[in-house]
C-alpha atoms as a PDB file:
ATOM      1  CA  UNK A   1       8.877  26.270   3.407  1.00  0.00           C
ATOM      2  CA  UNK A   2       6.595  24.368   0.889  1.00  0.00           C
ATOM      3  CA  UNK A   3       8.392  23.442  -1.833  1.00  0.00           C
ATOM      4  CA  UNK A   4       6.284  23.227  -5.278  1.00  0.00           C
ATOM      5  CA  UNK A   5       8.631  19.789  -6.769  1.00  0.00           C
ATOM      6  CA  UNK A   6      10.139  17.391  -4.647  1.00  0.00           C
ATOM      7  CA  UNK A   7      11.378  13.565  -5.523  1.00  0.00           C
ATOM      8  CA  UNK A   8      12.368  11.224  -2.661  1.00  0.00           C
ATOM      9  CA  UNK A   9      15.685   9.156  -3.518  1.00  0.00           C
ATOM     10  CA  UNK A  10      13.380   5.914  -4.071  1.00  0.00           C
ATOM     11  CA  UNK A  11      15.168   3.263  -5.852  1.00  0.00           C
ATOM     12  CA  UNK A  12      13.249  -0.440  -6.634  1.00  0.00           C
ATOM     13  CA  UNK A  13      14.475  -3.576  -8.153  1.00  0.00           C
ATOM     14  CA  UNK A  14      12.346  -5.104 -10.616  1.00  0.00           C
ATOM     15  CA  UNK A  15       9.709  -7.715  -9.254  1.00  0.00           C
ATOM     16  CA  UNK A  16      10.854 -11.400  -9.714  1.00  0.00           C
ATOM     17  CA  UNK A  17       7.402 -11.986 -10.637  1.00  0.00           C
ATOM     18  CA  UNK A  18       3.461 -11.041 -11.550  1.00  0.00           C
ATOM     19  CA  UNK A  19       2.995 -11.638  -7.413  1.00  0.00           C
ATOM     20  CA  UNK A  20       5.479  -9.965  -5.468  1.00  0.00           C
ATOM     21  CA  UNK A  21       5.323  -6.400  -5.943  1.00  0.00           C
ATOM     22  CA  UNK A  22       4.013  -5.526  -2.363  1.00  0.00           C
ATOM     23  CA  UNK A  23       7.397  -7.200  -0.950  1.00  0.00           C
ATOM     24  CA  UNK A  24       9.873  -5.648  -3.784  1.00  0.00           C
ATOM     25  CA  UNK A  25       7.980  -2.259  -2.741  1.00  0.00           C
ATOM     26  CA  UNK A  26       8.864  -3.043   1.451  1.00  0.00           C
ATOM     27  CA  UNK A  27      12.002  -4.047   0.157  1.00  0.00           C
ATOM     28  CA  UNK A  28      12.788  -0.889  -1.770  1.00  0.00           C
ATOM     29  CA  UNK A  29      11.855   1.541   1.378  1.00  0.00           C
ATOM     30  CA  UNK A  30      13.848  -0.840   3.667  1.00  0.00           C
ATOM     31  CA  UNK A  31      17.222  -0.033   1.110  1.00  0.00           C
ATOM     32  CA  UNK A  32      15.905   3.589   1.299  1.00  0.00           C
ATOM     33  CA  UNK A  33      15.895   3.822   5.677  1.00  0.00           C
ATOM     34  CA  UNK A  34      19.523   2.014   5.448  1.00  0.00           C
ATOM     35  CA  UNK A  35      18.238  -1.674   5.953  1.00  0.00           C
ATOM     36  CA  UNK A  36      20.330  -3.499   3.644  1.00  0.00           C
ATOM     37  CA  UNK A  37      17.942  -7.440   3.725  1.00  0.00           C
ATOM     38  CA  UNK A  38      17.638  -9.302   0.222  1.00  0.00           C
ATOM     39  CA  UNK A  39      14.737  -9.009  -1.727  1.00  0.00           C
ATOM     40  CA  UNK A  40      14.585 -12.713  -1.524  1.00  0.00           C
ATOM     41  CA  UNK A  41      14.751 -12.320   2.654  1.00  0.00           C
ATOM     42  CA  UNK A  42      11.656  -9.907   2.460  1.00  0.00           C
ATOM     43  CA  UNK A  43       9.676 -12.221   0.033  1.00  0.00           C
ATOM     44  CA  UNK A  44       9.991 -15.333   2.252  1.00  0.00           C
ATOM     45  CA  UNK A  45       9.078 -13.447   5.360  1.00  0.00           C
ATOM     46  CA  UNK A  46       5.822 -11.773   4.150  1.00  0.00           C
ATOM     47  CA  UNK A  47       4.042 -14.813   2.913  1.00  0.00           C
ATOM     48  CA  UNK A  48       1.546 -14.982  -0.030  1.00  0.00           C
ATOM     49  CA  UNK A  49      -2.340 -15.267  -0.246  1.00  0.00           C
ATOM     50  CA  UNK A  50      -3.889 -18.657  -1.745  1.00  0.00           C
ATOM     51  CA  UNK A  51      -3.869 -17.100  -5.154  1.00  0.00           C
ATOM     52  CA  UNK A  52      -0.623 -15.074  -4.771  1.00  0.00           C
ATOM     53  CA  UNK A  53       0.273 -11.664  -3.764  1.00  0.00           C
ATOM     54  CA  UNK A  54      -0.638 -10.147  -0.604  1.00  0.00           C
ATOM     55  CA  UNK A  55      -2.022  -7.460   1.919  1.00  0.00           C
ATOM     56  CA  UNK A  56      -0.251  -4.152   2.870  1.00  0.00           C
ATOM     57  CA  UNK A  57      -0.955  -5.574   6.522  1.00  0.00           C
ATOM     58  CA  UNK A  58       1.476  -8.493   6.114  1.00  0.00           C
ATOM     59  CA  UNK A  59       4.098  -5.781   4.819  1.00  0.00           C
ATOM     60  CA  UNK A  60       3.444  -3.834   7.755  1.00  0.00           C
ATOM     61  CA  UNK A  61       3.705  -6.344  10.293  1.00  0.00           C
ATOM     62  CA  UNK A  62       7.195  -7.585   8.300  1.00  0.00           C
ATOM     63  CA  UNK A  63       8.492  -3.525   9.652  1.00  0.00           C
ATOM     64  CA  UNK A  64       7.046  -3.909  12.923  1.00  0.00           C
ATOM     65  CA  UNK A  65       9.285  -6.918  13.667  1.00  0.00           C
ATOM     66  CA  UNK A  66      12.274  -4.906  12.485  1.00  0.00           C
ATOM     67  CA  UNK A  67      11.694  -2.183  14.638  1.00  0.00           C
ATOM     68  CA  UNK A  68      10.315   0.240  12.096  1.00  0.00           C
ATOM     69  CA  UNK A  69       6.913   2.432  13.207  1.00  0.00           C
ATOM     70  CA  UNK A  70       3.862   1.963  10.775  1.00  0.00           C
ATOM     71  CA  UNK A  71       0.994   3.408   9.455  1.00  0.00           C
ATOM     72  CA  UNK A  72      -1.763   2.330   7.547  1.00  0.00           C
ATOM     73  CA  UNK A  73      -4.563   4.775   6.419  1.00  0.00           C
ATOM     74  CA  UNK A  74      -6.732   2.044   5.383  1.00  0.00           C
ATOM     75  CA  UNK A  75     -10.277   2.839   2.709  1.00  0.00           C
ATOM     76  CA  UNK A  76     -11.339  -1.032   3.005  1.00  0.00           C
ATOM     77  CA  UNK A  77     -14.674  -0.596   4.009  1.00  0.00           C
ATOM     78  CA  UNK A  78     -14.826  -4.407   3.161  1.00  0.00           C
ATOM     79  CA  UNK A  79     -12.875  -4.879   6.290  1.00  0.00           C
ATOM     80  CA  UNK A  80     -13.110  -1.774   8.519  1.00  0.00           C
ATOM     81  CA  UNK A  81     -16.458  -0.220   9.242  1.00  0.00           C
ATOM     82  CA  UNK A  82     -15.907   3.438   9.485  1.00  0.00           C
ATOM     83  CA  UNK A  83     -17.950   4.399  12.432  1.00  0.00           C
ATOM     84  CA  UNK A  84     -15.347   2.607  14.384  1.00  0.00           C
ATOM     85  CA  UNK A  85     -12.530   5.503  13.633  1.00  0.00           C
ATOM     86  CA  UNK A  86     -15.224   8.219  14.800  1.00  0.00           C
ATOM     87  CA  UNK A  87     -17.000   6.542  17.785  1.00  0.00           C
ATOM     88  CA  UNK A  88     -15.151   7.009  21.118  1.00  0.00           C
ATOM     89  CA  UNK A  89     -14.050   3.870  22.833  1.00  0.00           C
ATOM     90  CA  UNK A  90     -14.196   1.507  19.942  1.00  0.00           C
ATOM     91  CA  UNK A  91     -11.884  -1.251  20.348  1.00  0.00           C
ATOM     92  CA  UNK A  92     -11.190  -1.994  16.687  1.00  0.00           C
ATOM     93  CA  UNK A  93      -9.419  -5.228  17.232  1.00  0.00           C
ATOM     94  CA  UNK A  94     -12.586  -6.732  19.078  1.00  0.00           C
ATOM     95  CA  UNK A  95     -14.689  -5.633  16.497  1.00  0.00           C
ATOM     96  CA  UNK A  96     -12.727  -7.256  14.289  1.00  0.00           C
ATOM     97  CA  UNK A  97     -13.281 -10.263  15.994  1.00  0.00           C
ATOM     98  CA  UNK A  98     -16.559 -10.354  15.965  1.00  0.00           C
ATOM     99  CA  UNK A  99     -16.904  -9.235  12.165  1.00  0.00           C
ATOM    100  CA  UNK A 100     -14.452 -12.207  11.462  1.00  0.00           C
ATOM    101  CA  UNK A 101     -17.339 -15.059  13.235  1.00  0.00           C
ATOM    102  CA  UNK A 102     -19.923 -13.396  11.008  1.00  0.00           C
ATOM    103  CA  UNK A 103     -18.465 -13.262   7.650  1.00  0.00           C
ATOM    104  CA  UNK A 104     -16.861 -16.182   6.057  1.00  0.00           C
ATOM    105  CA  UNK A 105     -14.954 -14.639   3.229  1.00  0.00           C
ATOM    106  CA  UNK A 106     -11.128 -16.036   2.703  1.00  0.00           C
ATOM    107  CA  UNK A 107      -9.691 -12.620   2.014  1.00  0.00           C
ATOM    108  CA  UNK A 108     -11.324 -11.317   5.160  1.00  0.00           C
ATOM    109  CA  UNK A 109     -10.599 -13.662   7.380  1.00  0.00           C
ATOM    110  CA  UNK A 110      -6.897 -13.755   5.999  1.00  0.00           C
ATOM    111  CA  UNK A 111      -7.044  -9.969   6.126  1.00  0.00           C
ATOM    112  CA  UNK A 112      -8.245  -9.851   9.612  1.00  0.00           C
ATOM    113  CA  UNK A 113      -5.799 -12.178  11.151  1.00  0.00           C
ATOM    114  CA  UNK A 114      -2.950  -9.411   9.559  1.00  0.00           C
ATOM    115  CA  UNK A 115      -4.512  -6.499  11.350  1.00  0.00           C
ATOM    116  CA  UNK A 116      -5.166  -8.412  14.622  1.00  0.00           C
ATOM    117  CA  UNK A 117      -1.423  -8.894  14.468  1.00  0.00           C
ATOM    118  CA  UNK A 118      -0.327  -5.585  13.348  1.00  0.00           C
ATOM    119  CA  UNK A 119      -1.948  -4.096  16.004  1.00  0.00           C
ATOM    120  CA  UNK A 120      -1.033  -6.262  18.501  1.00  0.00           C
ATOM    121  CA  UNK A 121       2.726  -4.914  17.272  1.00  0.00           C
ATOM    122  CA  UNK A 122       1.832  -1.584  18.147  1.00  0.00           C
ATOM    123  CA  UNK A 123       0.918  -0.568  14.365  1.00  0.00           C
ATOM    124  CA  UNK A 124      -1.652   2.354  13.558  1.00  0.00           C
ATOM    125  CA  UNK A 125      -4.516   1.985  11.764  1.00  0.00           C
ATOM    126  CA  UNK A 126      -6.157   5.189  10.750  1.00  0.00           C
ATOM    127  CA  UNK A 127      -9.241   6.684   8.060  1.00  0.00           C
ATOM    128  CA  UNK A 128      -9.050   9.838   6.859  1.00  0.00           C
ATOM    129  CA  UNK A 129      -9.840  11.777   3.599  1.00  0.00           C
ATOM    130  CA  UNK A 130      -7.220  11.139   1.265  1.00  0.00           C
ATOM    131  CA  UNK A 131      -6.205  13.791  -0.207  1.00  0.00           C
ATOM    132  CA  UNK A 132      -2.975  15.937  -1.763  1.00  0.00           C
ATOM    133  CA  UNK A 133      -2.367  16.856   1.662  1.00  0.00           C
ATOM    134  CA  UNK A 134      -2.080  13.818   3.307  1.00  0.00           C
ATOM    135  CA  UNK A 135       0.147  12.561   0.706  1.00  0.00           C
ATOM    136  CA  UNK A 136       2.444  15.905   0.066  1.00  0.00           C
ATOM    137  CA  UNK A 137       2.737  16.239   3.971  1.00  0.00           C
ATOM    138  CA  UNK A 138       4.244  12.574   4.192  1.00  0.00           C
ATOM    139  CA  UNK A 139       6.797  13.120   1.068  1.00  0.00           C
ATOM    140  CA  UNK A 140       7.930  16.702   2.975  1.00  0.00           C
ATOM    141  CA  UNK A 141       8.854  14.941   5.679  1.00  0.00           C
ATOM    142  CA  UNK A 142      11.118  12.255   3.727  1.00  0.00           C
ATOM    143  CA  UNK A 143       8.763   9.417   4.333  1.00  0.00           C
ATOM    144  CA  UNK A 144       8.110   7.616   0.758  1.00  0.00           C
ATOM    145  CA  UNK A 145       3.979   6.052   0.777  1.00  0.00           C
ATOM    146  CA  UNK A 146       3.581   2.360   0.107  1.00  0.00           C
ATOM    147  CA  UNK A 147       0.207   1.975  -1.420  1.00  0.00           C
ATOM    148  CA  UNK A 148      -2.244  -0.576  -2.432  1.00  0.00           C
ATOM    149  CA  UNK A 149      -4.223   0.110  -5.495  1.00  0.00           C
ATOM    150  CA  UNK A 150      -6.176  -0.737  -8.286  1.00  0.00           C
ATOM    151  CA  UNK A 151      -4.287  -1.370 -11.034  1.00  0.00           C
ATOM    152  CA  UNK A 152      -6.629  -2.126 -13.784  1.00  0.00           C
ATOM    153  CA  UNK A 153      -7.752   1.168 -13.323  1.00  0.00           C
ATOM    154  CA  UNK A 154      -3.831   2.926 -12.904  1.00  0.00           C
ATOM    155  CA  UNK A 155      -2.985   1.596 -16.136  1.00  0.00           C
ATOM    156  CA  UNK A 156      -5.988   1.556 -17.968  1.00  0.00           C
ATOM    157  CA  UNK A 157      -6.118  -1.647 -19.100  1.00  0.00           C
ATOM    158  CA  UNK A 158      -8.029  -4.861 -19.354  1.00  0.00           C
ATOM    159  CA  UNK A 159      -9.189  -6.467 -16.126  1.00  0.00           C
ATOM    160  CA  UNK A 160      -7.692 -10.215 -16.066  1.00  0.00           C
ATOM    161  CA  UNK A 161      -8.950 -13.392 -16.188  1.00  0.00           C
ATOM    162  CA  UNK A 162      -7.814 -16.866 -15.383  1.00  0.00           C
ATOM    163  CA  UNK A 163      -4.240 -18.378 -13.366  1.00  0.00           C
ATOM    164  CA  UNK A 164      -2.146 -16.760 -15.877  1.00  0.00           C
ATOM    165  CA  UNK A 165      -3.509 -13.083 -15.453  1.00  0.00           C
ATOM    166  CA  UNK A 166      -4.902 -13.225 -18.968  1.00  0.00           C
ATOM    167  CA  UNK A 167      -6.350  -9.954 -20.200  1.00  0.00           C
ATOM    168  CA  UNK A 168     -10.009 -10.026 -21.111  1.00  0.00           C
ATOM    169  CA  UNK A 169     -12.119  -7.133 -21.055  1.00  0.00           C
ATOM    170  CA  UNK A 170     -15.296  -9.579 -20.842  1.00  0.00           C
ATOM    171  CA  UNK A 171     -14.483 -12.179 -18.402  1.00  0.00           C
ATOM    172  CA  UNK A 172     -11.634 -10.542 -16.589  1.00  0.00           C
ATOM    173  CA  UNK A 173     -11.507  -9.551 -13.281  1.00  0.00           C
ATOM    174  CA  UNK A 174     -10.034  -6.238 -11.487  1.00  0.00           C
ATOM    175  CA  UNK A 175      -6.390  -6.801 -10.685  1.00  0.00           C
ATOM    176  CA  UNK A 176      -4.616  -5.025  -7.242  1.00  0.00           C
ATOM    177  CA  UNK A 177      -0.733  -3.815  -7.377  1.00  0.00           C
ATOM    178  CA  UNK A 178       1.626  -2.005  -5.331  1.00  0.00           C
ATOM    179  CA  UNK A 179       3.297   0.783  -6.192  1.00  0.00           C
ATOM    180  CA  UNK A 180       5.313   4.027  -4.271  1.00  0.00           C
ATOM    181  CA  UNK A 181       4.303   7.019  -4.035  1.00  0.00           C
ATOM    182  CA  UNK A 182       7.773   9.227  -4.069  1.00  0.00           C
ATOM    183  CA  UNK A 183       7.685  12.504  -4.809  1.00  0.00           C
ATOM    184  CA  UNK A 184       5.249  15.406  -6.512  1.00  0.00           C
ATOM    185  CA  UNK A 185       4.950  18.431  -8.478  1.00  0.00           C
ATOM    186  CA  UNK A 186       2.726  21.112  -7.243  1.00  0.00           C
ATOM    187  CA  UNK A 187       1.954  23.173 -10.450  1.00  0.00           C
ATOM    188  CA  UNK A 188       1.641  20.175 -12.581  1.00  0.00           C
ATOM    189  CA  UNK A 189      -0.451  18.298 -10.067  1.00  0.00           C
ATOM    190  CA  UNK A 190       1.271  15.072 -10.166  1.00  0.00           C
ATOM    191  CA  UNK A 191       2.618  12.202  -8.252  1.00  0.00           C
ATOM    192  CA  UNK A 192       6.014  10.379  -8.325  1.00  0.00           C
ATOM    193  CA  UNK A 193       4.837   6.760  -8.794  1.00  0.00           C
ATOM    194  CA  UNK A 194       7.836   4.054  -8.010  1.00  0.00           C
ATOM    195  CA  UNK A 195       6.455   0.961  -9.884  1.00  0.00           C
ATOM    196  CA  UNK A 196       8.203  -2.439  -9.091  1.00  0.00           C
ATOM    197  CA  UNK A 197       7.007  -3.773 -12.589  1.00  0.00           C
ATOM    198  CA  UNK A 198       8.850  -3.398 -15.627  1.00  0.00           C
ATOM    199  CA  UNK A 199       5.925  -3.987 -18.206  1.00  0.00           C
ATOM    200  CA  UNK A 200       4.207  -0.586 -16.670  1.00  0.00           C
ATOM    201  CA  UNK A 201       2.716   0.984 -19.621  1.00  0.00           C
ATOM    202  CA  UNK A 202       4.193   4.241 -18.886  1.00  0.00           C
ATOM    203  CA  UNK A 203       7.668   4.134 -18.557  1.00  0.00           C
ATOM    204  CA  UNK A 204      10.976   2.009 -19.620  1.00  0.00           C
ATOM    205  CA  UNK A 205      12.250   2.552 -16.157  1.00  0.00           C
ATOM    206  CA  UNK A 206      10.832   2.253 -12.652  1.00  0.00           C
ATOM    207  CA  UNK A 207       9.510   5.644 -12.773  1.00  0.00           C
ATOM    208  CA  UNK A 208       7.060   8.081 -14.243  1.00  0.00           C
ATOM    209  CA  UNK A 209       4.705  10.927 -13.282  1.00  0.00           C
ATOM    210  CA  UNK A 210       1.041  10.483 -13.113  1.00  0.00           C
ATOM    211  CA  UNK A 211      -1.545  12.822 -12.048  1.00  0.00           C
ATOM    212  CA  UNK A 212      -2.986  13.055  -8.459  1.00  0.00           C
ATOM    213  CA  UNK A 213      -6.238  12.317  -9.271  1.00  0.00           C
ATOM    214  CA  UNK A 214      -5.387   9.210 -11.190  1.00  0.00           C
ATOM    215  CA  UNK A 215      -3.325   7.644  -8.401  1.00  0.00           C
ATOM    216  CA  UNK A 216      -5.786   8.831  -5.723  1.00  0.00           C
ATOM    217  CA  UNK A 217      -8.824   7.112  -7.589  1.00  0.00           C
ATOM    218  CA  UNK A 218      -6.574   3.913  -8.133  1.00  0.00           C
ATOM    219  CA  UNK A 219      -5.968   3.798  -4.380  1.00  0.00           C
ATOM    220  CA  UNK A 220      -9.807   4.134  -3.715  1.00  0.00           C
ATOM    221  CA  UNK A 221     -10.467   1.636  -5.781  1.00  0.00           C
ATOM    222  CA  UNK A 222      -8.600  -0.681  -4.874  1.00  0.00           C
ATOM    223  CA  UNK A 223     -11.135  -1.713  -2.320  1.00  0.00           C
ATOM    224  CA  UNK A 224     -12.378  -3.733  -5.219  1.00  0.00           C
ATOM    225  CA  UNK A 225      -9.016  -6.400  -4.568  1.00  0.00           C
ATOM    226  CA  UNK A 226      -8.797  -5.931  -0.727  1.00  0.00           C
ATOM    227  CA  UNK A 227      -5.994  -2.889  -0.974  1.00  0.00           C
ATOM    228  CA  UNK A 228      -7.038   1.061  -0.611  1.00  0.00           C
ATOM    229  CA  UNK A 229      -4.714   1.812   1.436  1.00  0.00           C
ATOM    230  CA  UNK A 230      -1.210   4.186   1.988  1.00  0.00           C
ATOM    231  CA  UNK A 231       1.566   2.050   4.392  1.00  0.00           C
ATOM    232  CA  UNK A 232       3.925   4.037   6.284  1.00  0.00           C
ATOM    233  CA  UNK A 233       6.976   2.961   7.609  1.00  0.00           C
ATOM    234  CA  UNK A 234       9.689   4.867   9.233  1.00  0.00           C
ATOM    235  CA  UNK A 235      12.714   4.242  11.900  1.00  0.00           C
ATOM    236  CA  UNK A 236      11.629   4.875  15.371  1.00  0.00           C
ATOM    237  CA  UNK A 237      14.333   7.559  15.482  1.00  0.00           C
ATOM    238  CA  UNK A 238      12.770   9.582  12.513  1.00  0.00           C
ATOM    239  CA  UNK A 239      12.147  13.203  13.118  1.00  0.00           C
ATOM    240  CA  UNK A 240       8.508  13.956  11.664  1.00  0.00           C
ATOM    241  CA  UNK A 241       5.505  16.038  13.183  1.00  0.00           C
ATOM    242  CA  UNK A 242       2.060  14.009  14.919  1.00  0.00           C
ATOM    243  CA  UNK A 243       0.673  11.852  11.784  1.00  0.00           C
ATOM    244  CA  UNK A 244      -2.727  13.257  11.372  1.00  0.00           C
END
């Protein structure tokens, strides 16, 4: 039966810091499966990009190693092209490859050698429509959704400039976050966002309700920061239907 409200028992510690939300989020769905590791475990493990933070991928490939099964319904055309989810016989790691001699970028290359491991782990990589569906038929079956997102454009606020993640609406550039996606409510139309900072505009706690279309256009855009994506992660033992 399709229930119209549903909220996951997500809990999430606080981020130590303006980088390390994508680990506090792994961290959070670890505690929810029953793995007990530190926050400060997780954040050594998964590594940090040049400038700080870092990709869902390196989360991923962090559960892979522990045994966990993961997803990632990636919307990065910057990375993936998406004729190679729809053309038969693609090997998507070769092409990645090859994309990686041709284009020079640090994020991409960084990206790429993620996703050349995480499959190599046995991770999947998919592209579909994301939509309500996707993201309800997850929650029903107990599994809370990582995601990558904009959010400059989550919050509504100024993009940032500078080392210190200055706002400035002139200079400033589009920031990327991690958040979980917990729970929704049918009628309303809303999403159960889990949000590892505690300056979020929205809420004193870890936890507030947004609607589905805001959250679904902040994961879309954040193809702007390398992110647009959902991460899945589950025990191998989890009971769920086929992932679309």
């Amino acid at each position: 039966m399709i229930t119209n409200r549903l909220q996951l028992p997500v809990s999430i510690l606080p981020q130590p810091d303006e980088i390390t939300c994508g680990p506090t989020c792994l961290q959070a769905v670890y505690r929810y499966w029953k793995n007990g590791d530190a926050l400060t475990d997780v954040i050594a493990r998964t590594g940090r990009l040049e400038h700080g933070g870092t990709f869902a991928v390196f989360l991923a490939c962090d559960a892979l190693r522990l045994g966990f099964q993961t997803t990632i319904y990636t919307y990065n055309l910057n990375v993936f092209d998406p004729s190679w989810f729809t053309r038969p016989g693609i090997d998507i790691a070769e092409r990645l490859r090859l994309q990686r001699e041709i284009k020079m970028d640090y994020r991409l290359q960084h990206a790429t050698t993620g996703y050349l491991e995480f499959l190599s782990l046995g991770g999947r990589l998919r592209l579909l429509d994301l939509s309500r569906g996707l993201v309800h038929g997850y929650l029903r079956r107990g599994v809370p959704i990582i995601t990558g997102l904009s959010s400059t454009f989550l919050y509504r606020v100024p993009r940032e400039y500078g080392a210190d993640d200055t706002p400035d609406d002139i200079r400033g550039l589009p920031s990327g976050h991690f958040v979980i996606i917990a729970g929704y409510d049918r009628e309303r139309r809303k999403l159960l966002v889990v949000d590892p900072y505690h300056k979020n505009p929205y809420a004193s706690t870890h936890e507030y309700w947004l609607s589905g279309e805001r959250v679904i256009g902040a994961v879309l855009l954040g193809v702007v920061t390398h992110d647009a994506n959902l991460l899945i992660i589950h025990p191998s033992r989890h009971r769920r239907q086929d992932a679309p």
